[in-house]
C-alpha atoms as a PDB file:
ATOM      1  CA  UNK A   1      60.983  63.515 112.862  1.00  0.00           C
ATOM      2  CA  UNK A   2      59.509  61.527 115.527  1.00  0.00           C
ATOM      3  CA  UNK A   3      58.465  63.485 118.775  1.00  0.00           C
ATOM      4  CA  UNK A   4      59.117  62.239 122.323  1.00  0.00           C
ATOM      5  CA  UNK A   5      55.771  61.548 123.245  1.00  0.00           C
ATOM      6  CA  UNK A   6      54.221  58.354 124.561  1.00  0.00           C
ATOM      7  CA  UNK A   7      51.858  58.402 121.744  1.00  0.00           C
ATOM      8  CA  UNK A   8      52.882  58.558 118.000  1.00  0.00           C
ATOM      9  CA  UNK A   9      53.638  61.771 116.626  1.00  0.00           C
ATOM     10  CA  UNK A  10      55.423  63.371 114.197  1.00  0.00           C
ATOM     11  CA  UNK A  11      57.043  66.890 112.916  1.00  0.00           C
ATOM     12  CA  UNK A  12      57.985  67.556 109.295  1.00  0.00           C
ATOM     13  CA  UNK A  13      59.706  70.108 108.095  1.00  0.00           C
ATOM     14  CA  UNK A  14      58.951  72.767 105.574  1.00  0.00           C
ATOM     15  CA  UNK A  15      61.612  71.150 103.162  1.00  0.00           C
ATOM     16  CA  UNK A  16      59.543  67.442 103.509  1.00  0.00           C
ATOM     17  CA  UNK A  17      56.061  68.786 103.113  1.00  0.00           C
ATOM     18  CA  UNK A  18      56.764  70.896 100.231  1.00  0.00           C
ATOM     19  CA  UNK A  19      57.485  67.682  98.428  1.00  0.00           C
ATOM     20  CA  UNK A  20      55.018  65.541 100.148  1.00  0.00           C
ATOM     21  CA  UNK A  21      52.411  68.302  99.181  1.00  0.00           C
ATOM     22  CA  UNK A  22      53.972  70.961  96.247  1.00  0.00           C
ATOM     23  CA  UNK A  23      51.016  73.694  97.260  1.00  0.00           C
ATOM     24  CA  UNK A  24      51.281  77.410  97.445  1.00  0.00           C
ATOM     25  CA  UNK A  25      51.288  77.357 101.286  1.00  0.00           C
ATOM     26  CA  UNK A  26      51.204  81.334 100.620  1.00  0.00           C
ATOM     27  CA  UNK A  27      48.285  81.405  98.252  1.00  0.00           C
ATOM     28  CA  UNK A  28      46.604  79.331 100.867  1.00  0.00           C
ATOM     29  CA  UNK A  29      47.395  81.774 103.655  1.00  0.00           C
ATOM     30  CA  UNK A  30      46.565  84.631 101.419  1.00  0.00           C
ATOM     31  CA  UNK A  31      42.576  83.292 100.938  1.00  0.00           C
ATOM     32  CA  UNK A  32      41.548  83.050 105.065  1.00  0.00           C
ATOM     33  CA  UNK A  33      39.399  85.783 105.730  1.00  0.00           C
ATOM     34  CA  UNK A  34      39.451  88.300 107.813  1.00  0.00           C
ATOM     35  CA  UNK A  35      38.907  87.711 111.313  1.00  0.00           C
ATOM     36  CA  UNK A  36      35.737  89.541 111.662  1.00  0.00           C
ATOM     37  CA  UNK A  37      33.962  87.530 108.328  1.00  0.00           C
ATOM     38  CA  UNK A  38      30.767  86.356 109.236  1.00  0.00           C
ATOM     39  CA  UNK A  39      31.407  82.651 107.645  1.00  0.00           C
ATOM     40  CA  UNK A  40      33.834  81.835 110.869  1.00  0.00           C
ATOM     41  CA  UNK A  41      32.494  79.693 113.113  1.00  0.00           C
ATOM     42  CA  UNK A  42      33.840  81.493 116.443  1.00  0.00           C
ATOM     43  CA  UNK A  43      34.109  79.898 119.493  1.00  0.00           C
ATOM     44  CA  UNK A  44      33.709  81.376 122.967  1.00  0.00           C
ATOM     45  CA  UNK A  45      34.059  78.816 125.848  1.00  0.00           C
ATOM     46  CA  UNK A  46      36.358  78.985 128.431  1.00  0.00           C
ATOM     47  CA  UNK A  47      38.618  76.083 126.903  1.00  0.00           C
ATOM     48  CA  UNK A  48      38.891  78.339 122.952  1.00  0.00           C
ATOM     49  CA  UNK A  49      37.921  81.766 123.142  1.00  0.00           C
ATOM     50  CA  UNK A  50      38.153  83.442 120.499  1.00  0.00           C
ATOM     51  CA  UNK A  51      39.190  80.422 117.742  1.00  0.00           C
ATOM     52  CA  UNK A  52      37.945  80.204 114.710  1.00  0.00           C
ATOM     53  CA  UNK A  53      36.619  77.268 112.053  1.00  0.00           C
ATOM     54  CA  UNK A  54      36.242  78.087 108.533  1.00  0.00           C
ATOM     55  CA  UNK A  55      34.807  75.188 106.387  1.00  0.00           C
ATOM     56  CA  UNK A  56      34.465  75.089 102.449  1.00  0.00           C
ATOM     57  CA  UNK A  57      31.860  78.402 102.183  1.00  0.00           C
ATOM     58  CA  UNK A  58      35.822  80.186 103.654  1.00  0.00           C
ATOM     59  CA  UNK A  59      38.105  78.315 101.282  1.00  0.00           C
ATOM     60  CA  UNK A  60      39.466  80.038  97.654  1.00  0.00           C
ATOM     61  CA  UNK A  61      40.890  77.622  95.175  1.00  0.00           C
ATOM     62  CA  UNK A  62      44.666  77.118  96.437  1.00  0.00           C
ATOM     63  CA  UNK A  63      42.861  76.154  99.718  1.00  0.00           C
ATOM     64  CA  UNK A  64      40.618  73.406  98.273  1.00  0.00           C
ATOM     65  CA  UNK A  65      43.242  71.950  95.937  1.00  0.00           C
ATOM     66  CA  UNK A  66      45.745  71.637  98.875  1.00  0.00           C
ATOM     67  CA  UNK A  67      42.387  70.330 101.118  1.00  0.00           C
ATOM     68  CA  UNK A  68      41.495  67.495  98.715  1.00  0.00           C
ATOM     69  CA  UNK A  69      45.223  66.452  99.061  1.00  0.00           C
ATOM     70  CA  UNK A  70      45.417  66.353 102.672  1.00  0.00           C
ATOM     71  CA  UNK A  71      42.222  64.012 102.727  1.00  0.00           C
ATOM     72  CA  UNK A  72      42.496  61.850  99.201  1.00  0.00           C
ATOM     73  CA  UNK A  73      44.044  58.559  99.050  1.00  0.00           C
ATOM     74  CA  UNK A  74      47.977  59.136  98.825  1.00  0.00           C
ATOM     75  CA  UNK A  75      47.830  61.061 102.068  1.00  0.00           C
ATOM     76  CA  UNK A  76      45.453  58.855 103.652  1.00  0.00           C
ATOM     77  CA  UNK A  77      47.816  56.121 102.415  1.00  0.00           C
ATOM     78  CA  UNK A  78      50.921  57.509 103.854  1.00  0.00           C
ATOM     79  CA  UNK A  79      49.054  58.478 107.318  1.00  0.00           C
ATOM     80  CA  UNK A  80      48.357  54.681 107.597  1.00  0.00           C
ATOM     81  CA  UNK A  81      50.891  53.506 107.074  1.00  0.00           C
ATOM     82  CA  UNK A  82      52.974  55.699 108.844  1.00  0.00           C
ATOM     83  CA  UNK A  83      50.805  54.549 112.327  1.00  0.00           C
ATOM     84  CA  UNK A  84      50.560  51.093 111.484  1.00  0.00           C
ATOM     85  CA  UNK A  85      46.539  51.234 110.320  1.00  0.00           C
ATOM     86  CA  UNK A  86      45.344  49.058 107.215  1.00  0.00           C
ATOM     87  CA  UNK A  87      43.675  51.941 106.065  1.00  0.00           C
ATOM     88  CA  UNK A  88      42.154  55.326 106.793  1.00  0.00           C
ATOM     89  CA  UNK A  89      39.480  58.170 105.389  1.00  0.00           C
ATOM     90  CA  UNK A  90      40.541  61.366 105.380  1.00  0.00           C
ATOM     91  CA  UNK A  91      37.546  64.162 106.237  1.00  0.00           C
ATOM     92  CA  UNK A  92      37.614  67.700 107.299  1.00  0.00           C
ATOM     93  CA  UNK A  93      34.425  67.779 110.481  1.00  0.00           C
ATOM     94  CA  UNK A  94      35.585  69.716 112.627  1.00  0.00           C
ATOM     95  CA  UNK A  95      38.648  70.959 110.402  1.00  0.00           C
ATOM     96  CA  UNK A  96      39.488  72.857 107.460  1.00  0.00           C
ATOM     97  CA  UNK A  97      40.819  76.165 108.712  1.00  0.00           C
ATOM     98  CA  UNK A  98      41.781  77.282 111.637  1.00  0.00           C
ATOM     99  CA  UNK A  99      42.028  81.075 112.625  1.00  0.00           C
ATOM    100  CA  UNK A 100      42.980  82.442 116.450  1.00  0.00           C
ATOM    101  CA  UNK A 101      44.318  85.900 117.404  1.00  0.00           C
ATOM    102  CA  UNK A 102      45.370  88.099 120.456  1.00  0.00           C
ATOM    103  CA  UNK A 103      44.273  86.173 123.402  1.00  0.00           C
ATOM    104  CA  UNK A 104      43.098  82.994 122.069  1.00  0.00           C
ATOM    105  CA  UNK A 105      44.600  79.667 122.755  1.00  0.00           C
ATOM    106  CA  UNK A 106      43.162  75.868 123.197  1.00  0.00           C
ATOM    107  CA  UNK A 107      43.079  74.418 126.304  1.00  0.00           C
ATOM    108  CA  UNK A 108      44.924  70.599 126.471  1.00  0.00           C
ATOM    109  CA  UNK A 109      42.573  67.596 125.138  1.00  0.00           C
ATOM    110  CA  UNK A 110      41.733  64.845 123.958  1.00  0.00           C
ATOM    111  CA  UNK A 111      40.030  64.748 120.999  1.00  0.00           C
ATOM    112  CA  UNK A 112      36.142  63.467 119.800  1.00  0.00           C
ATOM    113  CA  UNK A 113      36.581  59.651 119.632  1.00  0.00           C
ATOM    114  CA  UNK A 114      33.993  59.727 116.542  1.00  0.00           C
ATOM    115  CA  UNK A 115      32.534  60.793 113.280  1.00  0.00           C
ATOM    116  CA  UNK A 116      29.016  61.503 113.774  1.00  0.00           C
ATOM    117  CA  UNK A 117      27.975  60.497 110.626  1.00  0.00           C
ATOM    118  CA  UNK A 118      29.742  57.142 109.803  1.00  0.00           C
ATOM    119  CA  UNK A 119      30.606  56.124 113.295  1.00  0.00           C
ATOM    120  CA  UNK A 120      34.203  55.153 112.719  1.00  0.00           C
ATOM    121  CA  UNK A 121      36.853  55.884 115.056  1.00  0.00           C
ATOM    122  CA  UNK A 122      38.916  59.167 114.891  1.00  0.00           C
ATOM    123  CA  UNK A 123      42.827  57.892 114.531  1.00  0.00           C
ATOM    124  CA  UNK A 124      44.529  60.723 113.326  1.00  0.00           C
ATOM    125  CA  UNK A 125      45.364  64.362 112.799  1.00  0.00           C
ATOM    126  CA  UNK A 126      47.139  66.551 110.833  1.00  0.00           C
ATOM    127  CA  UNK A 127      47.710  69.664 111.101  1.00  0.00           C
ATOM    128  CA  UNK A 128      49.470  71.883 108.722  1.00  0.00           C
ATOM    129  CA  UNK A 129      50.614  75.476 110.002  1.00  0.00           C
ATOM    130  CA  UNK A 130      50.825  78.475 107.858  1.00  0.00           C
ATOM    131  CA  UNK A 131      52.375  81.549 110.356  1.00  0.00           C
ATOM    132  CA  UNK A 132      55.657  83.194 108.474  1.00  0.00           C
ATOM    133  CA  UNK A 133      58.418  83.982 111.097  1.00  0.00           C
ATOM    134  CA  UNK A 134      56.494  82.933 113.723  1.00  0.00           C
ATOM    135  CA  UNK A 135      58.352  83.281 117.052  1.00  0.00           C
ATOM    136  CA  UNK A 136      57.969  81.471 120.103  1.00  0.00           C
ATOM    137  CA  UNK A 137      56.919  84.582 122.423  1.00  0.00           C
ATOM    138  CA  UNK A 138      54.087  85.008 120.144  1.00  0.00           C
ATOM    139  CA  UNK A 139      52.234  82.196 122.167  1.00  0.00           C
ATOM    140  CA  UNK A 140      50.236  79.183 120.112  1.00  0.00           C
ATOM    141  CA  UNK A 141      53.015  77.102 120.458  1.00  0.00           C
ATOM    142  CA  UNK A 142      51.400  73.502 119.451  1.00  0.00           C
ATOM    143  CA  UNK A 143      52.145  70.889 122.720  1.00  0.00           C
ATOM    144  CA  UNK A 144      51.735  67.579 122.829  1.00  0.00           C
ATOM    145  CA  UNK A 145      51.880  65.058 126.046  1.00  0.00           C
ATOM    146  CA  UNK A 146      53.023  68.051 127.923  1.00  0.00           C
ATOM    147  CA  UNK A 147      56.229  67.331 126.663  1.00  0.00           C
ATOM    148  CA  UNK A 148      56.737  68.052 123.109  1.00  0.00           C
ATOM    149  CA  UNK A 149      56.573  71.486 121.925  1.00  0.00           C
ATOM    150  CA  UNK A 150      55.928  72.571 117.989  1.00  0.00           C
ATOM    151  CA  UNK A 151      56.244  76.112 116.359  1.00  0.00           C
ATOM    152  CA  UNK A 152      53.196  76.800 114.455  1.00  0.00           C
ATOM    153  CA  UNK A 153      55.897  78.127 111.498  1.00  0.00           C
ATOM    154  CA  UNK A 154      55.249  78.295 107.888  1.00  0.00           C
ATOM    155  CA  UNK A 155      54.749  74.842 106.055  1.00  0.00           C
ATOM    156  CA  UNK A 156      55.332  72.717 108.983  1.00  0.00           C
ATOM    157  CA  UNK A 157      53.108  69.817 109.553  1.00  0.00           C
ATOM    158  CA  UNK A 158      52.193  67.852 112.545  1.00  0.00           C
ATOM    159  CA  UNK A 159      50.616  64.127 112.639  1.00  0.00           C
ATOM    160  CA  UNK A 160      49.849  61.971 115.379  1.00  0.00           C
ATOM    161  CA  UNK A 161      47.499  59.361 116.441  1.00  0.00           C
ATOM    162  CA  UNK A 162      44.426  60.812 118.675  1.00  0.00           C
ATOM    163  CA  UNK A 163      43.261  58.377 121.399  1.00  0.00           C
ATOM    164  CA  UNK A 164      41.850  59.263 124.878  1.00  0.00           C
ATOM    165  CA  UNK A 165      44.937  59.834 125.735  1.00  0.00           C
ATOM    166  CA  UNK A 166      46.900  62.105 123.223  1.00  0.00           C
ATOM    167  CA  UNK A 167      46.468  65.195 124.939  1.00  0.00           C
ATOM    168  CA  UNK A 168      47.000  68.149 122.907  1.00  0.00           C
ATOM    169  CA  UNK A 169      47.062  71.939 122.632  1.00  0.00           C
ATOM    170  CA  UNK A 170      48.348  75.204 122.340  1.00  0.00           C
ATOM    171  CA  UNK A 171      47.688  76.641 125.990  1.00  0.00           C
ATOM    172  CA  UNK A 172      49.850  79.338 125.647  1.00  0.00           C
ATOM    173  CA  UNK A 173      47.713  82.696 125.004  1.00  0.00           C
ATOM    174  CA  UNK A 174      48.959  84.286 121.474  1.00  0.00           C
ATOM    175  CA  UNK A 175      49.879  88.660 121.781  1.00  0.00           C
ATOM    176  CA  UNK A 176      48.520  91.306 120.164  1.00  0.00           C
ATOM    177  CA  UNK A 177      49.093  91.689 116.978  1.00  0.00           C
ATOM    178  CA  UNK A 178      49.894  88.197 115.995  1.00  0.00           C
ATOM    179  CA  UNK A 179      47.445  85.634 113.969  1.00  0.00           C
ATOM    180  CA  UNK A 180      48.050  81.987 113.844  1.00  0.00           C
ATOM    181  CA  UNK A 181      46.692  80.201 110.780  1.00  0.00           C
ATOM    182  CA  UNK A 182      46.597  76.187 110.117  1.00  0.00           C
ATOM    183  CA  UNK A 183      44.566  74.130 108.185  1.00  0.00           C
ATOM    184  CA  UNK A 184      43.431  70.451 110.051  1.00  0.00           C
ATOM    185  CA  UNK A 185      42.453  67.324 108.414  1.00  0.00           C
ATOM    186  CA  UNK A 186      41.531  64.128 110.464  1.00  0.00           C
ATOM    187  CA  UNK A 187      41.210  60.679 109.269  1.00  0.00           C
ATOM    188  CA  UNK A 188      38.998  57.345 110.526  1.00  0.00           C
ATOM    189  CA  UNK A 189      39.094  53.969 110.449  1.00  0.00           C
ATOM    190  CA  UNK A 190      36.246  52.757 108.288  1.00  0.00           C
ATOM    191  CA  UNK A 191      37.473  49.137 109.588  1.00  0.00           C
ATOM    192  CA  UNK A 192      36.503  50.168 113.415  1.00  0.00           C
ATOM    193  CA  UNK A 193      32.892  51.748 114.968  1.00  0.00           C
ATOM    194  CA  UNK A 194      32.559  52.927 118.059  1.00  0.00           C
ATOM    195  CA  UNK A 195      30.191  51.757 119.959  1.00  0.00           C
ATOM    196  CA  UNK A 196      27.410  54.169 121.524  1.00  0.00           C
ATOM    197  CA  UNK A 197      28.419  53.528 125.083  1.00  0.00           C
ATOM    198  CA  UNK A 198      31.863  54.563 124.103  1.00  0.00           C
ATOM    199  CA  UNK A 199      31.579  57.968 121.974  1.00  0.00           C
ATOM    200  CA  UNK A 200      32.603  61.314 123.470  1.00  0.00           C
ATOM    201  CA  UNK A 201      33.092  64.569 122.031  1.00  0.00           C
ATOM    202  CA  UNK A 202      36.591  66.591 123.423  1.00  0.00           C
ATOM    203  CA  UNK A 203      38.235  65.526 126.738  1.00  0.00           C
ATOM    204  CA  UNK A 204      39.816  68.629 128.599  1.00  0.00           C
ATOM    205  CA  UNK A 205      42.815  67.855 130.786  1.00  0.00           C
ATOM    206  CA  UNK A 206      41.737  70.134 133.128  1.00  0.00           C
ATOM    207  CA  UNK A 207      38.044  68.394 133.746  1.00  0.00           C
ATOM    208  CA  UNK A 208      39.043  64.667 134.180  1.00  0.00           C
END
């Protein structure tokens, strides 16, 4: 589904993605650690508190099978094609999972522009939420433009095209006693570098 934003973005639903990607979304779920495991990279500015980053040292094996599918060629295929790019790489930098709790939320923005090491330009995101029942008065309800609003529930996945200005977040604090879980790949365009004078690492709405 197609969201009403003025940049493109789209939902899928459970149904889709478990045919797009046949994983054990629960398996995957299952294998994030707990919050207080010292391989989370835990943030603690004003615009995240509190989120957390787990890379490859965090994933078990139904997390790095469904990882290499998110960022391999079919998926970087179908991410191209569905926003009109002659091709795109998928990587995790700044991805892979994605743990916040009680309190925690992320601040609207704009994402970096570039890969650090490759210099090509960030065009996409997808996100891929992992929360079982998950109810809107929980908080960490995903929002996009400032218009669109997404519930983090099980197996639903987001995409949409990140530019300076595809503001994003989930501003809404999350309650105690509620975790929300996703796993976020991004993908470049090998085709397009950025030139010094333009890079930029996140935009907050809140700071322009």
């Amino acid at each position: 589904m197609k969201l009403d934003t003025s940049f493109p973005a789209f939902s899928l639903d459970p149904a889709t993605v478990a045919q797009v990607i046949p994983h054990d979304l629960d398996a995957v779920a299952a294998e994030f650690p707990d919050p207080d495991d010292p391989r989370w990279l835990t943030f603690r500015g004003p615009h995240e508190p509190m989120k957390r980053q787990g890379m490859s040292d965090c994933w078990g094996p139904a997390t790095t099978a469904l990882i290499l599918d998110l960022i391999g060629p079919a998926m970087c295929r179908s991410v191209a094609e569905m926003l009109g790019y002659d091709v795109l790489v998928g990587d995790v930098y700044g991805g892979g999972m994605h743990l916040s709790g009680p309190g925690a939320f992320l601040s609207t923005h704009a994402d970096f522009n570039f890969h650090p090491a490759t210099g090509w330009r960030r065009r996409a995101n997808l996100l891929l939420y992992l929360n079982e029942g998950w109810q809107e008065e929980w908080g960490g309800v995903l929002e996009l433009d400032h218009t669109a609003k997404v519930l983090p529930e099980m197996g639903r996945m987001v995409i949409f095209e990140t530019s300076d200005q595809s503001w994003h977040g989930h501003p809404a604090p999350i309650t105690d006693g509620h975790w929300r879980k996703s796993v976020a790949a991004y993908y470049f365009d090998p085709l397009d570098r950025v030139p010094s004078s333009e890079t930029h690492d996140t935009l907050w709405w809140d700071e322009r």
